[in-house]
N, C-alpha and C. Protein backbone atom coordinates (compact mmCIF):
# COMPACT_ATOMS: atom_id res chain seq x y z
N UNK A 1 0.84 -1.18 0.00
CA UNK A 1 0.00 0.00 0.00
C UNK A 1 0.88 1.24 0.00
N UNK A 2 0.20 1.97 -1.14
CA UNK A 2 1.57 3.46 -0.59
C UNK A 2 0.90 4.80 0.22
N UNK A 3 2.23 5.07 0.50
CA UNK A 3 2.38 5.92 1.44
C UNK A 3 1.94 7.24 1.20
N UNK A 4 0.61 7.72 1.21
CA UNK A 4 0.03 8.96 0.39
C UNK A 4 -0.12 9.94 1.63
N UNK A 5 0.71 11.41 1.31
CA UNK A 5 0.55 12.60 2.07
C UNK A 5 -0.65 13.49 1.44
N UNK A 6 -1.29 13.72 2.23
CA UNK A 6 -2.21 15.11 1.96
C UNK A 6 -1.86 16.57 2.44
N UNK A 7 -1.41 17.73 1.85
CA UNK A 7 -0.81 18.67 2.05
C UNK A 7 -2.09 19.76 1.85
N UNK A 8 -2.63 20.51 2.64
CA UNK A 8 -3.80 21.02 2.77
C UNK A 8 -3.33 22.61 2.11
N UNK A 9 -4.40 22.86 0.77
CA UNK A 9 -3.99 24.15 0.41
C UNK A 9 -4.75 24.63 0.89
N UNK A 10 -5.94 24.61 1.09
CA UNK A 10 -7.17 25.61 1.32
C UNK A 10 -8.37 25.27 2.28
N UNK A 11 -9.04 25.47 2.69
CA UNK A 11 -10.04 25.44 3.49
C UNK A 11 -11.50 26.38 3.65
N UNK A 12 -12.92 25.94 3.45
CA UNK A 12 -13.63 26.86 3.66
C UNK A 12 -14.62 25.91 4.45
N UNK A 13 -16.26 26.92 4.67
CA UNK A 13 -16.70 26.10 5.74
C UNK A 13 -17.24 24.63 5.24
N UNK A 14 -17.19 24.76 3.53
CA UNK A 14 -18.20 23.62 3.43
C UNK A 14 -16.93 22.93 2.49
N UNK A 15 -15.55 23.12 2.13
CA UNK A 15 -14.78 22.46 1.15
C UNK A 15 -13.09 22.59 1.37
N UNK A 16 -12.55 22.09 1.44
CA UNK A 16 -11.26 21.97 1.46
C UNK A 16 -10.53 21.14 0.40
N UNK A 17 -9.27 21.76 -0.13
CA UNK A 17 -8.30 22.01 -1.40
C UNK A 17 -6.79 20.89 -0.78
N UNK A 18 -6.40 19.70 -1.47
CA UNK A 18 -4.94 19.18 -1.09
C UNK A 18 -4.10 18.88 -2.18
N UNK A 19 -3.27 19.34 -2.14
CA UNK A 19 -2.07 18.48 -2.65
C UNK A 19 -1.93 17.19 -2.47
N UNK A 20 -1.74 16.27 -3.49
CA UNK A 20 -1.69 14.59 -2.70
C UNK A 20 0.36 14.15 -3.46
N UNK A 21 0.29 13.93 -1.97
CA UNK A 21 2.19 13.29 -1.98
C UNK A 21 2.54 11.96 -1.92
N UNK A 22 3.43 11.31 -2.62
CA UNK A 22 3.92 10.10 -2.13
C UNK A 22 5.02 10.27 -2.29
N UNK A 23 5.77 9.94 -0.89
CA UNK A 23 6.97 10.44 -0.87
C UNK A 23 6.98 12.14 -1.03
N UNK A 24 8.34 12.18 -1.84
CA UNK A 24 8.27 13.51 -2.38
C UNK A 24 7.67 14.54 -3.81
N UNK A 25 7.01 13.17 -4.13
CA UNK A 25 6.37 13.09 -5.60
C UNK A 25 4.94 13.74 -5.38
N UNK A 26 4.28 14.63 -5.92
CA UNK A 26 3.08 15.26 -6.52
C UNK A 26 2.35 13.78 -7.42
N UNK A 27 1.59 13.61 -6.87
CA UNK A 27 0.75 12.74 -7.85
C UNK A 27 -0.99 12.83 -7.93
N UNK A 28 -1.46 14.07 -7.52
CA UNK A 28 -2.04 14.12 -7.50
C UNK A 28 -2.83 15.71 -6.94
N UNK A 29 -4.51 16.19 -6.95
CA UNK A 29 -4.35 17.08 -6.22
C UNK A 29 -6.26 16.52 -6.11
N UNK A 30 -6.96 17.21 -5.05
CA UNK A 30 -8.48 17.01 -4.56
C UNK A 30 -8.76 17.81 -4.06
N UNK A 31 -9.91 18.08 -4.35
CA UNK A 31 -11.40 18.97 -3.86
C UNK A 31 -12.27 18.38 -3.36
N UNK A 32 -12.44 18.79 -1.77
CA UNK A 32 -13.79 17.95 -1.01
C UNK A 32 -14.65 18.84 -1.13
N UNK A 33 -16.05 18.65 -1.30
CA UNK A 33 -17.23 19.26 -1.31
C UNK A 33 -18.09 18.59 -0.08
N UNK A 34 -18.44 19.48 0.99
CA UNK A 34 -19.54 18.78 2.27
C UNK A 34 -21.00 19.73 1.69
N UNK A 35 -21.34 18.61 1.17
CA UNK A 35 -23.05 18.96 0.91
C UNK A 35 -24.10 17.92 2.82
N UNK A 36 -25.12 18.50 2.64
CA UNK A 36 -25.80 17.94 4.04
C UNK A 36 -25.63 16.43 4.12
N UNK A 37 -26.08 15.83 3.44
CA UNK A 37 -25.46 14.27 3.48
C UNK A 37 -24.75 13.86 2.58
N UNK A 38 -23.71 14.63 1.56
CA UNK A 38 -23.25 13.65 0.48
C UNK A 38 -21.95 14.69 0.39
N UNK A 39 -20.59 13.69 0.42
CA UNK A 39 -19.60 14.45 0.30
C UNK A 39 -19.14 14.39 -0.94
N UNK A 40 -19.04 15.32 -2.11
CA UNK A 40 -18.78 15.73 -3.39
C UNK A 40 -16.92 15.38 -3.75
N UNK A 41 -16.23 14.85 -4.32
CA UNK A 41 -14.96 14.81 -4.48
C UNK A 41 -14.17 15.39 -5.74
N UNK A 42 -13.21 16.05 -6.51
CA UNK A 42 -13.02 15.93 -7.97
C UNK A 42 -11.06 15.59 -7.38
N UNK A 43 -10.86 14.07 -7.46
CA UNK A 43 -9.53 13.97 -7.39
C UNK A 43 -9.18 14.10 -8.93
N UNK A 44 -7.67 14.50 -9.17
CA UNK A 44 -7.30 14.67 -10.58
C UNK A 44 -5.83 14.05 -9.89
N UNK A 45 -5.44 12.79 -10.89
CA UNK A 45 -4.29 12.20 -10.66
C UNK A 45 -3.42 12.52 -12.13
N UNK A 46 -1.88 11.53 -11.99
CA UNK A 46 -1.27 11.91 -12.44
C UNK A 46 -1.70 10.45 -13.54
N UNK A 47 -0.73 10.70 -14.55
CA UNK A 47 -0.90 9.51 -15.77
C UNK A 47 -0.68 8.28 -15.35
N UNK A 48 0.26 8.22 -14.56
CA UNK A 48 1.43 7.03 -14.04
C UNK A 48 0.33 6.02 -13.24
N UNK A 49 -0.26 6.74 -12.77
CA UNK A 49 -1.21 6.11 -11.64
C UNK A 49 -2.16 4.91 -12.33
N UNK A 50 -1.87 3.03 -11.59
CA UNK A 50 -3.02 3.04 -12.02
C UNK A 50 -4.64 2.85 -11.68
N UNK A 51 -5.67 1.87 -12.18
CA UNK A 51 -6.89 1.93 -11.89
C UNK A 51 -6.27 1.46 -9.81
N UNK A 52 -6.08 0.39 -9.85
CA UNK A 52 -5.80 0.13 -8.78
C UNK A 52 -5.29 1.21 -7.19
N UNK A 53 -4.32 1.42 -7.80
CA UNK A 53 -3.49 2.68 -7.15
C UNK A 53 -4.68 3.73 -6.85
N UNK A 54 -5.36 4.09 -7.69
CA UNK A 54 -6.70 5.00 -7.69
C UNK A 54 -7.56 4.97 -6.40
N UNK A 55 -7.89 3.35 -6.97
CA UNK A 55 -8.99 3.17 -6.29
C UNK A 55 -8.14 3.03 -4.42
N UNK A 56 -7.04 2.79 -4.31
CA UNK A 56 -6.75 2.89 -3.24
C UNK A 56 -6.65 3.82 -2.42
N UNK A 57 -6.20 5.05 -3.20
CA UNK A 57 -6.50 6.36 -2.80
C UNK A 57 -7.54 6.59 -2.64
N UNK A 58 -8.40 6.38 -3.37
CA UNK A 58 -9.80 7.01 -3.12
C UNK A 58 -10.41 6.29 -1.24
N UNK A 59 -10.38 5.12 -1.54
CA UNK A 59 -10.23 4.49 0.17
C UNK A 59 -9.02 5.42 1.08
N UNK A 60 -7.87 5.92 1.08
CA UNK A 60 -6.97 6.52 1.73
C UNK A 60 -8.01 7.67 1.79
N UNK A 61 -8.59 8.59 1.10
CA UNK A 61 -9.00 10.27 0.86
C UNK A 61 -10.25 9.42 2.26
N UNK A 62 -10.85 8.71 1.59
CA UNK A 62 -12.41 8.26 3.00
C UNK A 62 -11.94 8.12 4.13
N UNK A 63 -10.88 7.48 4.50
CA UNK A 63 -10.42 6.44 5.59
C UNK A 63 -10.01 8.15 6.69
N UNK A 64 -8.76 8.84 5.94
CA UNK A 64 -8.18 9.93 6.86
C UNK A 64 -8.34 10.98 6.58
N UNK A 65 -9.13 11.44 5.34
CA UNK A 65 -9.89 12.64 5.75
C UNK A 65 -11.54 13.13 5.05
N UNK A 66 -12.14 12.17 5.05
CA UNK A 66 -13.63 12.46 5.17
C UNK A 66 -14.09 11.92 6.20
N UNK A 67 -13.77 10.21 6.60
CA UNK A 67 -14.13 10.29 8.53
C UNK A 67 -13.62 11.00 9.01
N UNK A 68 -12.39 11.58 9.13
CA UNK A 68 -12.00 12.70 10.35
C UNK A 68 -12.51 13.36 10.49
N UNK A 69 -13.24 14.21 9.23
CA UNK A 69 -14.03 15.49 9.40
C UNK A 69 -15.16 14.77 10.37
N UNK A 70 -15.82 13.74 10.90
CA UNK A 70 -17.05 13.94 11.19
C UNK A 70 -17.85 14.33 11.08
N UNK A 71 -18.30 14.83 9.52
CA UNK A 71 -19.12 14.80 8.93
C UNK A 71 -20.60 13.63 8.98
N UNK A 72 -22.07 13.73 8.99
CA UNK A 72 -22.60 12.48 8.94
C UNK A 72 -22.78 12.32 7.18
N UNK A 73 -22.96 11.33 6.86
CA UNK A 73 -22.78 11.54 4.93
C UNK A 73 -23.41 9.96 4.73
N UNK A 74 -24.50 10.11 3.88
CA UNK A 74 -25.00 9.08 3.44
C UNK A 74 -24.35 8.32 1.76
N UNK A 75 -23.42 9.53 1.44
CA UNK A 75 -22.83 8.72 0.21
C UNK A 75 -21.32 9.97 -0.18
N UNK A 76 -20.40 9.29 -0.60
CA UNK A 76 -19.15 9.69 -0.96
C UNK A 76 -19.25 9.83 -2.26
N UNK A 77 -18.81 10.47 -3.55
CA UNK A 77 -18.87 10.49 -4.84
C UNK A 77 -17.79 11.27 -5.23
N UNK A 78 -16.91 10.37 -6.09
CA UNK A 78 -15.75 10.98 -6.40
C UNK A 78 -15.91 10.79 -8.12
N UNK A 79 -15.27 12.21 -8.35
CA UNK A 79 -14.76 12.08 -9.98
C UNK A 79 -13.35 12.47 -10.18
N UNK A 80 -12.73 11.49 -11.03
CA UNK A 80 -11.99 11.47 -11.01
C UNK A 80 -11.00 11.75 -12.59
N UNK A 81 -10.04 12.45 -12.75
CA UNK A 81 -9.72 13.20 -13.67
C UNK A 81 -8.05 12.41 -14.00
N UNK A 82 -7.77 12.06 -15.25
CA UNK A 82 -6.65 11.40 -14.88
C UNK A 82 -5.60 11.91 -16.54
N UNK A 83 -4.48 12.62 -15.76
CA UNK A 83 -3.69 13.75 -17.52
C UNK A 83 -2.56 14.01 -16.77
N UNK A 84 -1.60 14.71 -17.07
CA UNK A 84 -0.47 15.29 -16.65
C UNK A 84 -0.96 17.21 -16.55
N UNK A 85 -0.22 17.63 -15.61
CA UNK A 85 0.10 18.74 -14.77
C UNK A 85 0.35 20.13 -15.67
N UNK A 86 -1.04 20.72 -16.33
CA UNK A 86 -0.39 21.94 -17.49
C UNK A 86 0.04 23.06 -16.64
N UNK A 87 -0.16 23.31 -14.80
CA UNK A 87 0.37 23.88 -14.10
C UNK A 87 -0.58 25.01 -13.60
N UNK A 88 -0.21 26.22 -13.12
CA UNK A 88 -0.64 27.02 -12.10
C UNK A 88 -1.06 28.72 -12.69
N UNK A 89 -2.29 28.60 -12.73
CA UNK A 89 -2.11 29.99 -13.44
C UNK A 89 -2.98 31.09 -12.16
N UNK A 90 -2.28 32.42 -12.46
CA UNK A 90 -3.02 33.28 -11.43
C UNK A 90 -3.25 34.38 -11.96
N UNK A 91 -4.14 35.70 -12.06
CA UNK A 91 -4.43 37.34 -12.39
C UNK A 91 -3.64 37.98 -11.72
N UNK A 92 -2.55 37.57 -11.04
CA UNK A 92 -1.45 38.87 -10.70
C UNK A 92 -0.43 38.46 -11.04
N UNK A 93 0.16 39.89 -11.22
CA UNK A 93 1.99 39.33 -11.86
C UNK A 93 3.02 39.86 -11.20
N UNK A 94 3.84 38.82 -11.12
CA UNK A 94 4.95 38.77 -10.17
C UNK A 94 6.41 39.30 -10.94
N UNK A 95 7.02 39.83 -9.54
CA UNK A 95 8.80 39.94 -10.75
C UNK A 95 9.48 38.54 -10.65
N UNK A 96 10.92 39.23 -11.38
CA UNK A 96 11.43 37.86 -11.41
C UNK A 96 11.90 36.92 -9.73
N UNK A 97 11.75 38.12 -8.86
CA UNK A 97 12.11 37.70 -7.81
C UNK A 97 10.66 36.99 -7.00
N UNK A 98 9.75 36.64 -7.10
CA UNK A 98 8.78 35.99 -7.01
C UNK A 98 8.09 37.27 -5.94
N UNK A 99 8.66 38.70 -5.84
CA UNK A 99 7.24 39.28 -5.20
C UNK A 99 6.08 39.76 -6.21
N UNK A 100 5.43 40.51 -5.58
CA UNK A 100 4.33 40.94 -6.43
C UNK A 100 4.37 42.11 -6.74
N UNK A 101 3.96 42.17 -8.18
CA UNK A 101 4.08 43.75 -8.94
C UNK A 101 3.01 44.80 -8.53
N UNK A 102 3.37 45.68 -8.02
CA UNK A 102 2.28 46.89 -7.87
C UNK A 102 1.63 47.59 -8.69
């Protein structure tokens, strides 16, 4: 079984944003959605990954962090997105020194 880190980008009252790690490797990233009984998922993995590996994660994402939340949830539903990494885009621009332009 591998060893999958969840690295928490974001948080709000009803959804929280992770990075997913193995090891030191990015393989992944997820969006939880807490609707009243049904927790919403969109994991997006990497190519490498396979059906198996998936589906194990998807048991890892339930197991340590949708029971933790204590949430009550009559059904889990994940979609799942599976491509390589076109990267990070944002509306502000930075210098070369990574602050931000005024």
């Amino acid at each position: 079984m591998a060893d999958y880190y969840f690295e928490r980008e974001c948080r709000t009252p009803q959804s929280e944003a992770y990075n997913i790690l193995e090891g030191d490797n990015a393989v992944g990233r997820l969006d939880l959605h807490f609707a009243a009984t049904i927790v919403h998922a969109t994991l997006c993995v990497n190519e490498s990954l396979t059906q198996e590996q998936i589906q194990e994660l998807i048991e890892t994402i339930d197991e340590e962090l949708v029971d933790a939340v204590g949430v009550t949830r009559d059904e889990f539903i994940v979609h799942v997105h599976q491509g390589h990494d076109v990267g990070v885009f944002t509306n502000r621009e930075f210098d070369q020194n990574g602050g931000e332009k005024i």
